[in-house]
N, C-alpha and C. Protein backbone atom coordinates (compact mmCIF):
# COMPACT_ATOMS: atom_id res chain seq x y z
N UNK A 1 -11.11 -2.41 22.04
CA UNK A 1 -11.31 -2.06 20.64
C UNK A 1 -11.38 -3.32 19.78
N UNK A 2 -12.25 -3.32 18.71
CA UNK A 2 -12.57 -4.17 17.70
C UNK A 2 -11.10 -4.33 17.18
N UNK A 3 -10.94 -5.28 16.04
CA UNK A 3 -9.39 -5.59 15.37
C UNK A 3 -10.13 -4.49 14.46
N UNK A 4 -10.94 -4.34 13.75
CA UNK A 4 -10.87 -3.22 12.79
C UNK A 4 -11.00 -2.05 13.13
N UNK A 5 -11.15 -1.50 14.69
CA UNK A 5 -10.81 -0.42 14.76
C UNK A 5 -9.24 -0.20 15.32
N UNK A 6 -8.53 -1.33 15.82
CA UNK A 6 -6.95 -1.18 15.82
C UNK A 6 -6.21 -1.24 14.71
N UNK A 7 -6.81 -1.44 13.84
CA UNK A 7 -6.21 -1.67 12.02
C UNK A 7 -6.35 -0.56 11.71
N UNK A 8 -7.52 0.14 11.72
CA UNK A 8 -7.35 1.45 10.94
C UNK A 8 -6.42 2.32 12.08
N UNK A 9 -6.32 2.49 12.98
CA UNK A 9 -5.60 3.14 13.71
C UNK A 9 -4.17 3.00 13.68
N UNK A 10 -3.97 1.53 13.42
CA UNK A 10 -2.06 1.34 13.04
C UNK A 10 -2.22 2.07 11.74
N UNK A 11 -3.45 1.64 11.15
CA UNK A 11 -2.77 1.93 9.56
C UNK A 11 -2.25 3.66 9.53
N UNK A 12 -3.34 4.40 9.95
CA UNK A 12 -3.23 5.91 10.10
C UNK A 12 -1.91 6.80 10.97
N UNK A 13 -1.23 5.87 11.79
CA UNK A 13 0.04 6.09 12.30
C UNK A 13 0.95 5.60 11.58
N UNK A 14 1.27 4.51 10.55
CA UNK A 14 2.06 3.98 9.76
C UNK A 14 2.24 5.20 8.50
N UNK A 15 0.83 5.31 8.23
CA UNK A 15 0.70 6.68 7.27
C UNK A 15 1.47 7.80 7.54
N UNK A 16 1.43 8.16 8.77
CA UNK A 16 1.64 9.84 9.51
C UNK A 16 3.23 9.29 9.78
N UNK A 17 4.19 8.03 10.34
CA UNK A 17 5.32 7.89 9.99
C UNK A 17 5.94 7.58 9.44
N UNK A 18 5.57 7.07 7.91
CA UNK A 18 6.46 6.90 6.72
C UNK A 18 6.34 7.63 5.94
N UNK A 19 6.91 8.80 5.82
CA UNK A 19 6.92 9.73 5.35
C UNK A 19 8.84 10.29 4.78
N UNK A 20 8.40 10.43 3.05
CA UNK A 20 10.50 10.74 3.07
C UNK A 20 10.27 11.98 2.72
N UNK A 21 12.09 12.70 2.94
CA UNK A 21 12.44 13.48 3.34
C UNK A 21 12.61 13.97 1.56
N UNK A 22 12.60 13.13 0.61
CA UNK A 22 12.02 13.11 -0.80
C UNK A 22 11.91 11.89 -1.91
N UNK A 23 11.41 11.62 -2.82
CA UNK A 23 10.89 10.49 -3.75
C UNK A 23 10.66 10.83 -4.98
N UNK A 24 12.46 10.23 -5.93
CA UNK A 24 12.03 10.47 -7.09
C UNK A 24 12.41 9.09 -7.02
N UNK A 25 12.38 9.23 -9.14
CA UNK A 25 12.39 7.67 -9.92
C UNK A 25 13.96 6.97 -9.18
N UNK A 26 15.11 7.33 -9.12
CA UNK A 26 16.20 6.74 -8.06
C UNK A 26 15.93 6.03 -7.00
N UNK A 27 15.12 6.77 -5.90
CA UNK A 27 14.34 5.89 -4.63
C UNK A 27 13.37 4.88 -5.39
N UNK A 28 12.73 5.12 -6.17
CA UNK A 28 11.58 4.18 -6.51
C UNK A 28 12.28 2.79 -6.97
N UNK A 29 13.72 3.23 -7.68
CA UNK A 29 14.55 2.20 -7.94
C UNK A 29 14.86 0.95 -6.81
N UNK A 30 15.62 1.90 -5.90
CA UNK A 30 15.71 1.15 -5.03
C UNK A 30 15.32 0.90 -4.22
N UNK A 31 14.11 1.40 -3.69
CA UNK A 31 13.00 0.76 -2.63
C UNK A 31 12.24 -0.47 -3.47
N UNK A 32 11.89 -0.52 -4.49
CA UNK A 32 11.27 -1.35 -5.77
C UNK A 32 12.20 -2.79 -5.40
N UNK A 33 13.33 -2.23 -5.69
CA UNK A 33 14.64 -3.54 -5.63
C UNK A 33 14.84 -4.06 -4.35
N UNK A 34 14.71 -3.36 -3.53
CA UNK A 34 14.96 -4.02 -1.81
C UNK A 34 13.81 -4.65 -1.46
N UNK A 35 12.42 -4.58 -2.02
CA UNK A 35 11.36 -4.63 -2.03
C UNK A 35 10.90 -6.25 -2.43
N UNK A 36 11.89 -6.55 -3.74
CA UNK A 36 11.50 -7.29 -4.17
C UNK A 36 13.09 -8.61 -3.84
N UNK A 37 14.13 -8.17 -3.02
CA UNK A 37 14.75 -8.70 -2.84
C UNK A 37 14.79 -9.78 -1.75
N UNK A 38 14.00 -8.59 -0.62
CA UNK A 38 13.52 -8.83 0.54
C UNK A 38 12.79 -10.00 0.21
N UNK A 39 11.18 -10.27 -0.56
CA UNK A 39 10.20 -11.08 -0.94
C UNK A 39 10.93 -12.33 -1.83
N UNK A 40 11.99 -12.24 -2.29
CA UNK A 40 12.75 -13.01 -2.85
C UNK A 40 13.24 -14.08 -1.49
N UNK A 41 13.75 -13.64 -0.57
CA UNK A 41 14.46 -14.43 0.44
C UNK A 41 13.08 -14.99 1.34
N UNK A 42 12.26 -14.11 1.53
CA UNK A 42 11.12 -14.90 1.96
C UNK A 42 10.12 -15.65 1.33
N UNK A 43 10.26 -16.08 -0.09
CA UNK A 43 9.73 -16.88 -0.67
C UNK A 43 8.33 -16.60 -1.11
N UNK A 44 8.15 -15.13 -1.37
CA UNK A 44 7.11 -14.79 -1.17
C UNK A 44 6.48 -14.17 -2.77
N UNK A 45 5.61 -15.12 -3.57
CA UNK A 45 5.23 -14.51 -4.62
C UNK A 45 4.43 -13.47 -5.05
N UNK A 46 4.93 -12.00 -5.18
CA UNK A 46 4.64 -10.96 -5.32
C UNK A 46 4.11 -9.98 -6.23
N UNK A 47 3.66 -9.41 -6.69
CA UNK A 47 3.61 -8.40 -7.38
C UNK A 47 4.13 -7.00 -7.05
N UNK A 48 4.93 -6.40 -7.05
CA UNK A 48 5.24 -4.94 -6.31
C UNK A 48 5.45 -3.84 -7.59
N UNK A 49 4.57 -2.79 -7.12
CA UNK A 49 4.50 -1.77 -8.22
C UNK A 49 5.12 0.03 -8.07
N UNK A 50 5.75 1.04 -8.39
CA UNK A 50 5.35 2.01 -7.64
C UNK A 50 5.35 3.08 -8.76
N UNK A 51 4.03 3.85 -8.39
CA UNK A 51 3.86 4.88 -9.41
C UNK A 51 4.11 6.42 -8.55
N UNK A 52 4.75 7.27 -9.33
CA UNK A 52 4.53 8.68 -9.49
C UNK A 52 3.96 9.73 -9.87
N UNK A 53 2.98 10.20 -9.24
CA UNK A 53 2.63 11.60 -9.85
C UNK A 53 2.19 10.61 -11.44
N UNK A 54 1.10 9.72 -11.27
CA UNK A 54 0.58 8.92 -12.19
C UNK A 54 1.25 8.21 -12.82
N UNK A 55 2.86 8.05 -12.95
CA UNK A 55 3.60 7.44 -13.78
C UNK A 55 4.10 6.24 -13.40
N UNK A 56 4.09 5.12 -14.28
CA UNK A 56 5.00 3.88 -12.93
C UNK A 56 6.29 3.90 -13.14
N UNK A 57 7.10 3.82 -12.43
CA UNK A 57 8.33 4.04 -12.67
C UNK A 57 9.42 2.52 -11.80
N UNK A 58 8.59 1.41 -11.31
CA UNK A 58 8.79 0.40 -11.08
C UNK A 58 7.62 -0.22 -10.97
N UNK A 59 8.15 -2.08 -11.28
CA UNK A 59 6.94 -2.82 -11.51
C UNK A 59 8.36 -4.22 -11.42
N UNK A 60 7.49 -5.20 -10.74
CA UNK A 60 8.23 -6.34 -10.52
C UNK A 60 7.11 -7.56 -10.40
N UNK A 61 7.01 -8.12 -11.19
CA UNK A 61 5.96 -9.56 -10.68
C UNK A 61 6.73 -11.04 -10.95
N UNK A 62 7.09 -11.99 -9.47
CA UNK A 62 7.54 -13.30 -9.04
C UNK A 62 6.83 -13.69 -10.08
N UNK A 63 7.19 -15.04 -10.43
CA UNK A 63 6.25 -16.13 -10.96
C UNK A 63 5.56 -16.53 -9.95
N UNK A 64 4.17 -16.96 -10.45
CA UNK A 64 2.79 -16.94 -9.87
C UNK A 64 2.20 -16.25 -10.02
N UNK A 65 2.41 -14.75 -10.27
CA UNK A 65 1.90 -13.46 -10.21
C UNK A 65 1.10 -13.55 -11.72
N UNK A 66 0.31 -12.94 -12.25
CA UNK A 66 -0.44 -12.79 -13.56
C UNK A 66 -1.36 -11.43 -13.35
N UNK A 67 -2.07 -11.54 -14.52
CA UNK A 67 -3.38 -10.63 -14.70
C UNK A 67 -4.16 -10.57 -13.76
N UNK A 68 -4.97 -11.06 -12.55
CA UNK A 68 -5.33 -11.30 -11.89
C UNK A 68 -4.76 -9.98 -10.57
N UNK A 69 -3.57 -9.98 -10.63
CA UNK A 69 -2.45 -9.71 -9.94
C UNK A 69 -3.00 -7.78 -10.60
N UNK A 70 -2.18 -8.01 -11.42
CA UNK A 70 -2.55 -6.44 -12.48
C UNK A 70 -4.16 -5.69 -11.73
N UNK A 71 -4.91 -6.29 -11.93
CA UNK A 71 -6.33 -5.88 -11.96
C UNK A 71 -6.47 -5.35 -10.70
N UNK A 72 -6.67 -6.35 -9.82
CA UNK A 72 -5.76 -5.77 -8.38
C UNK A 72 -5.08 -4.58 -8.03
N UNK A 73 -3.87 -4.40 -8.59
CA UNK A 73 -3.12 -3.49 -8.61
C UNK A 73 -3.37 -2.26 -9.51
N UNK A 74 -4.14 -2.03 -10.03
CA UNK A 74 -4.73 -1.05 -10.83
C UNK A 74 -6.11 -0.34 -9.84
N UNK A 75 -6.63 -1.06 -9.07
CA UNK A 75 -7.75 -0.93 -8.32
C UNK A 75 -6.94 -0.18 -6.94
N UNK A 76 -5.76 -0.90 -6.81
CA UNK A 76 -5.46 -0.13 -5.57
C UNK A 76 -4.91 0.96 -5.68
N UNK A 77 -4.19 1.15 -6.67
CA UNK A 77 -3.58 2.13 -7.37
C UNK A 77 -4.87 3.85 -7.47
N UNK A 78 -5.53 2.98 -7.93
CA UNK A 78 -7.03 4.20 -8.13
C UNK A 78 -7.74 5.09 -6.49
N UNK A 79 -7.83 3.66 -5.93
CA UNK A 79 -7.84 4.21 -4.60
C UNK A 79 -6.76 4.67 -3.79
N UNK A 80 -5.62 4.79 -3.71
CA UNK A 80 -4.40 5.54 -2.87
C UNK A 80 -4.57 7.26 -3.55
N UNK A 81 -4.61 6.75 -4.93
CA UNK A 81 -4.81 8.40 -5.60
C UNK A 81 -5.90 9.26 -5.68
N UNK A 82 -7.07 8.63 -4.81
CA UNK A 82 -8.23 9.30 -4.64
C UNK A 82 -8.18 9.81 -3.34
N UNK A 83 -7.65 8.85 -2.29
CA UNK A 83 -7.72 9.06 -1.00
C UNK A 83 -6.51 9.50 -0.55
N UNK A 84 -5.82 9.26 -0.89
CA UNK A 84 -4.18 9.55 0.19
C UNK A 84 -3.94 8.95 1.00
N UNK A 85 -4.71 7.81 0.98
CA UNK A 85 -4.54 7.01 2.38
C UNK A 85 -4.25 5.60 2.05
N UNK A 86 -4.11 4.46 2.47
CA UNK A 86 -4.20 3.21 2.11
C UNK A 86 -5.11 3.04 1.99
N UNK A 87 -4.68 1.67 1.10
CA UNK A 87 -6.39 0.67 1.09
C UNK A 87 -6.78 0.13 2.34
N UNK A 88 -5.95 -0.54 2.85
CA UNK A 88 -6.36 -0.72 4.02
C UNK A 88 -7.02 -0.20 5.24
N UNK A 89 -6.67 1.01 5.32
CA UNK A 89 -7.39 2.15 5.87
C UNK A 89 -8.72 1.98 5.24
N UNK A 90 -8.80 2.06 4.16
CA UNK A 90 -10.36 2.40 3.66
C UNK A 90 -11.21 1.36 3.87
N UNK A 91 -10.16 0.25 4.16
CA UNK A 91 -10.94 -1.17 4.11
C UNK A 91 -12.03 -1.00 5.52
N UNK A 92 -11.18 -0.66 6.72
CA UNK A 92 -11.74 -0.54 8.07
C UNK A 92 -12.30 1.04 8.31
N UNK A 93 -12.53 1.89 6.97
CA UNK A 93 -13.76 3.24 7.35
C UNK A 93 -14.91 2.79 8.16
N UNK A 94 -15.57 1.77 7.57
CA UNK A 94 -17.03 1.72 7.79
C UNK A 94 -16.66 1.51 9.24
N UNK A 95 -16.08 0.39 9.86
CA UNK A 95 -15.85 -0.05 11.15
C UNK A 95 -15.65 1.12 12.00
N UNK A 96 -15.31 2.33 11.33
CA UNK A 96 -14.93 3.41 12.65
C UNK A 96 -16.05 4.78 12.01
N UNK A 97 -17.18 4.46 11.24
CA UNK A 97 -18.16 5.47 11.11
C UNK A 97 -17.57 6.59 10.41
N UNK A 98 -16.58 5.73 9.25
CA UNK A 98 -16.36 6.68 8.10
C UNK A 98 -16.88 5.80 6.57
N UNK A 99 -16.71 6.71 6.04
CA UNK A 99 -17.27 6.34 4.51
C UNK A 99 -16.79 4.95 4.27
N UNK A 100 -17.73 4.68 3.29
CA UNK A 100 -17.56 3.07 2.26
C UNK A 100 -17.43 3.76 0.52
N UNK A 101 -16.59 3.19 0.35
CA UNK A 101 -16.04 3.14 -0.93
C UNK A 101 -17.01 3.34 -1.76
N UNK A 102 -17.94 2.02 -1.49
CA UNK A 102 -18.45 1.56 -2.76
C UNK A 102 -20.15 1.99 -2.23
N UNK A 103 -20.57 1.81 -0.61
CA UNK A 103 -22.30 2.14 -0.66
C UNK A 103 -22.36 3.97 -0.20
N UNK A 104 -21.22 4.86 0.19
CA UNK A 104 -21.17 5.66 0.38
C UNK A 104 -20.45 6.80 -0.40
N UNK A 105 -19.43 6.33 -0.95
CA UNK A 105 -18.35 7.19 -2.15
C UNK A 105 -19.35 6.46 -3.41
N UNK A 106 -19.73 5.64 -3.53
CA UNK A 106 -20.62 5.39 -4.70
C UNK A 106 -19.24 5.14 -5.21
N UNK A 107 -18.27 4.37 -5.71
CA UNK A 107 -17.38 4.20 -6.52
C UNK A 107 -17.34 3.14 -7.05
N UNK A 108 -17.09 2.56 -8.19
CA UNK A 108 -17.24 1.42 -8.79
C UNK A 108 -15.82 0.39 -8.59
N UNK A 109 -16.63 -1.02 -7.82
CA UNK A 109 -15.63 -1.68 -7.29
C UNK A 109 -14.29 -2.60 -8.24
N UNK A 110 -14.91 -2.38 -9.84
CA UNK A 110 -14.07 -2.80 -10.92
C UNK A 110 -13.14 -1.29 -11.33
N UNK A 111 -13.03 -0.48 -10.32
CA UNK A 111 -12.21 0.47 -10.62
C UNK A 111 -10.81 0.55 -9.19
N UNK A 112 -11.97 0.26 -8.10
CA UNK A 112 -11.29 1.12 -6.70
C UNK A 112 -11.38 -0.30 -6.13
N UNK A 113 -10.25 -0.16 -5.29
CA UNK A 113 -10.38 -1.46 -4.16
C UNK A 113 -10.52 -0.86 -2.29
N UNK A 114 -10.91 -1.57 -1.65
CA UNK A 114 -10.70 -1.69 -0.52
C UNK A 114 -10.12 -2.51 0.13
N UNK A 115 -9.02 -3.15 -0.31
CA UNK A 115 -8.52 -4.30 0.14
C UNK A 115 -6.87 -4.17 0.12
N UNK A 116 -6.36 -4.28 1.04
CA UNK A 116 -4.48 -3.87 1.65
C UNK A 116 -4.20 -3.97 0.53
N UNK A 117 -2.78 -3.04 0.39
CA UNK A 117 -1.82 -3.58 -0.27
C UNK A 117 -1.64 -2.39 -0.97
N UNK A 118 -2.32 -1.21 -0.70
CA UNK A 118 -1.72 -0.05 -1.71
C UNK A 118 -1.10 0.90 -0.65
N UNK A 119 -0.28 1.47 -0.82
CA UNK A 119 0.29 2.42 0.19
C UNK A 119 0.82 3.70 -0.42
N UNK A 120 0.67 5.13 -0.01
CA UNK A 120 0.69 6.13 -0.04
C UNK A 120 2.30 6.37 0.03
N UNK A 121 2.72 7.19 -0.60
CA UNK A 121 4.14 7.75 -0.98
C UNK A 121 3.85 9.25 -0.25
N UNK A 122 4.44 9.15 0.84
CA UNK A 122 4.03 10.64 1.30
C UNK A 122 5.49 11.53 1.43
N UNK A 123 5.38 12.68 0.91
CA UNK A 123 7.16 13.45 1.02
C UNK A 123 6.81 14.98 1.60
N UNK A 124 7.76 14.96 2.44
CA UNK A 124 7.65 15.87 4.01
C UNK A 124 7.45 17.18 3.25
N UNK A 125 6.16 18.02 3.46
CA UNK A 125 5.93 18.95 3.00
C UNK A 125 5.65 19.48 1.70
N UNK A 126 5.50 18.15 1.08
CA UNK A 126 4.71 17.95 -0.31
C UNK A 126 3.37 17.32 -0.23
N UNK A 127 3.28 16.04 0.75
CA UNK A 127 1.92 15.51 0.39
C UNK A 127 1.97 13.75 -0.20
N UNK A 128 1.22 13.43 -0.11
CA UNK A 128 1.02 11.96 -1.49
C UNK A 128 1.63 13.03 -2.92
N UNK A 129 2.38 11.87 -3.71
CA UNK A 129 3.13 11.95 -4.66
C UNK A 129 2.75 10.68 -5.72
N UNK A 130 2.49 9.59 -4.50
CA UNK A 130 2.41 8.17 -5.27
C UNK A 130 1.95 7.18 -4.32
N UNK A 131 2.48 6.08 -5.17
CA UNK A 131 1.42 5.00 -4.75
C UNK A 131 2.48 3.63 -4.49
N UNK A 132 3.05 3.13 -3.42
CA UNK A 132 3.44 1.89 -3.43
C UNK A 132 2.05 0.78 -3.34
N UNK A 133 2.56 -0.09 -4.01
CA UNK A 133 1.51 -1.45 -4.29
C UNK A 133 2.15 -2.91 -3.73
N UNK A 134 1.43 -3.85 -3.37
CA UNK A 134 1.97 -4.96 -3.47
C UNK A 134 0.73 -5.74 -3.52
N UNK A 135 0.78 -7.21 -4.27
CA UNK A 135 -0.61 -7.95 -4.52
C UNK A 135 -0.05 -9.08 -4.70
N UNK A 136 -0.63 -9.71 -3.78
CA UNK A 136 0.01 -11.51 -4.06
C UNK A 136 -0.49 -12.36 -2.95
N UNK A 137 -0.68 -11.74 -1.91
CA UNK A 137 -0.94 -12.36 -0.66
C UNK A 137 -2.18 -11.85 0.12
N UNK A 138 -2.59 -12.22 1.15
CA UNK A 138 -3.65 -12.12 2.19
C UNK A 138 -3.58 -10.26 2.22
N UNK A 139 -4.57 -9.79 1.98
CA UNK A 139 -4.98 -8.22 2.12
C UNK A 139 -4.04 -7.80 3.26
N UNK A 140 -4.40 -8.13 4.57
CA UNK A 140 -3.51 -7.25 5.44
C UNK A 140 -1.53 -7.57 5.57
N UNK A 141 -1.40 -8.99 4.75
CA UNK A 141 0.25 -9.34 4.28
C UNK A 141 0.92 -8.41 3.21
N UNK A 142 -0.39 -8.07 2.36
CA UNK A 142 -0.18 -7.13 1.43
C UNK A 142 0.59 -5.96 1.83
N UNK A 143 -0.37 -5.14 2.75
CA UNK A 143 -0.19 -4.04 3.65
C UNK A 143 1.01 -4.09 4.26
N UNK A 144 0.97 -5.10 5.09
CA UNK A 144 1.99 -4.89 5.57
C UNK A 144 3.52 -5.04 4.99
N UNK A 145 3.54 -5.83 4.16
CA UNK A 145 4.95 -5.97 3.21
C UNK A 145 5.03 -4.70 2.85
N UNK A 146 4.21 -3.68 1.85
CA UNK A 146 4.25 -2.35 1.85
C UNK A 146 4.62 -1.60 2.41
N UNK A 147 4.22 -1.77 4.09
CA UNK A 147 4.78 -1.07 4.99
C UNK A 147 6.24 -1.23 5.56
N UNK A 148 6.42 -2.94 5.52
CA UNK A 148 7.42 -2.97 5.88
C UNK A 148 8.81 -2.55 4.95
N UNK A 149 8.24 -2.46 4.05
CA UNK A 149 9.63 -1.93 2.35
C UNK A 149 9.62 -0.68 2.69
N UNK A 150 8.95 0.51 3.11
CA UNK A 150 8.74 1.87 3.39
C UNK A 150 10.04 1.87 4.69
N UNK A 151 9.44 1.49 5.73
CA UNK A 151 10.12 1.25 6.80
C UNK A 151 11.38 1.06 7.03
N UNK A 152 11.89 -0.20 6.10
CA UNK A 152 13.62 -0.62 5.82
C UNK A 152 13.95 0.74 5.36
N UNK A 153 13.59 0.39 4.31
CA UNK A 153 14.19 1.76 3.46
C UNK A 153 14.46 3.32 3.79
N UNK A 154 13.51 3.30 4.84
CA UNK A 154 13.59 4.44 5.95
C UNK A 154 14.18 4.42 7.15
N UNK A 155 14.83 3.62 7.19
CA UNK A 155 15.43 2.77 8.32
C UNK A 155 14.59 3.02 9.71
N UNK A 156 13.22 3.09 9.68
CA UNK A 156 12.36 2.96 10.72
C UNK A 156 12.41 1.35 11.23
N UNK A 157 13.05 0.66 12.47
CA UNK A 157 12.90 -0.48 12.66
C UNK A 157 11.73 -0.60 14.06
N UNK A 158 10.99 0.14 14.29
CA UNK A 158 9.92 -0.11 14.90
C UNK A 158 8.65 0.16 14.79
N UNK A 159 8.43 -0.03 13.17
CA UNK A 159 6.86 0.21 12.56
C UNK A 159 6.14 -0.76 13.30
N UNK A 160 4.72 -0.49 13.79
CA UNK A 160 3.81 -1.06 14.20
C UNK A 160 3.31 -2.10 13.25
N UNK A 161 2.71 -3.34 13.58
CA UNK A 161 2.32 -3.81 12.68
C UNK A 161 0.49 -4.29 12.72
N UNK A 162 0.26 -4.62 11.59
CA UNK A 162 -1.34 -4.72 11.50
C UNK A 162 -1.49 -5.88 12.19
N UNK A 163 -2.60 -6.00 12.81
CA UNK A 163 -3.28 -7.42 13.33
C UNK A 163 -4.01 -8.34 12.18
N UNK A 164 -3.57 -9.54 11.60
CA UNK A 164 -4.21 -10.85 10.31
C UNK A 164 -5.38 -10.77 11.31
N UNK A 165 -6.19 -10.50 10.33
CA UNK A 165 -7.88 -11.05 10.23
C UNK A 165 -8.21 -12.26 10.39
């Protein structure tokens, strides 16, 4: 298998096991905070966002982070809530003979992104709810920091991880 067809395939199992048992503004608190505590000790300049049922209800940006950062995160934000899926996922459709964002969904790329770092809030027998974000780093570092804040916090310690491009 291609790396982009093992990417979308972690990504779509990462999806199907981070999943909580529920997610209000309290969890968002503290997944937000472990999130950004975690990226704190690894030196890692971040942006981390998480919205609800359209609302943000955490937002954290390191120094380094700016507008740049925002724009980003507004794009990924658009795409998790269209799709239910990650960006990242959407990034590697075409590679597995699914849709493109932008020459097949026709979507405008100053709106929607295809590029890691947005992740799906999924709650067991509800569905997507929301949207974890992170923007600061390499598309699939993105992703995966996302995944890996889902994961702690879920105390899943054997999430799969994406293969760097």
């Amino acid at each position: 298998m291609s790396l982009a067809a093992d990417n979308y395939a972690i990504c779509k199992r990462q999806e199907e096991r981070l999943v909580f048992d529920h997610f209000d503004n309290d969890d968002a608190w503290k997944l937000g905070s472990q999130m950004v505590n975690d990226a704190r000790e690894k030196g890692l300049a971040i942006a981390v966002e998480i919205w609800i049922n359209g609302y943000m209800v955490f937002r954290y940006g390191f120094n380094g982070t700016n507008n740049y950062n925002d724009l980003w995160l507004g794009r990924k934000t658009n795409t998790v809530n269209m799709f239910h899926r990650s960006t990242l996922r959407t990034h590697y459709q075409p590679a597995v003979g699914e849709d493109d964002l932008y020459t097949d969904a026709h979507l405008d790329p100053n709106e929607y992104s295809n590029m890691g770092g947005g992740f799906p809030i999924f709650v067991k027998n509800v569905g997507c709810i929301g949207v974890l974000n992170v923007s600061g780093l390499v598309h699939t570092s993105d992703h995966q920091t996302a995944v890996d804040g889902i994961a702690k916090y879920l105390g899943i310690t054997d999430i799969e991880r994406v293969r760097e491009e």
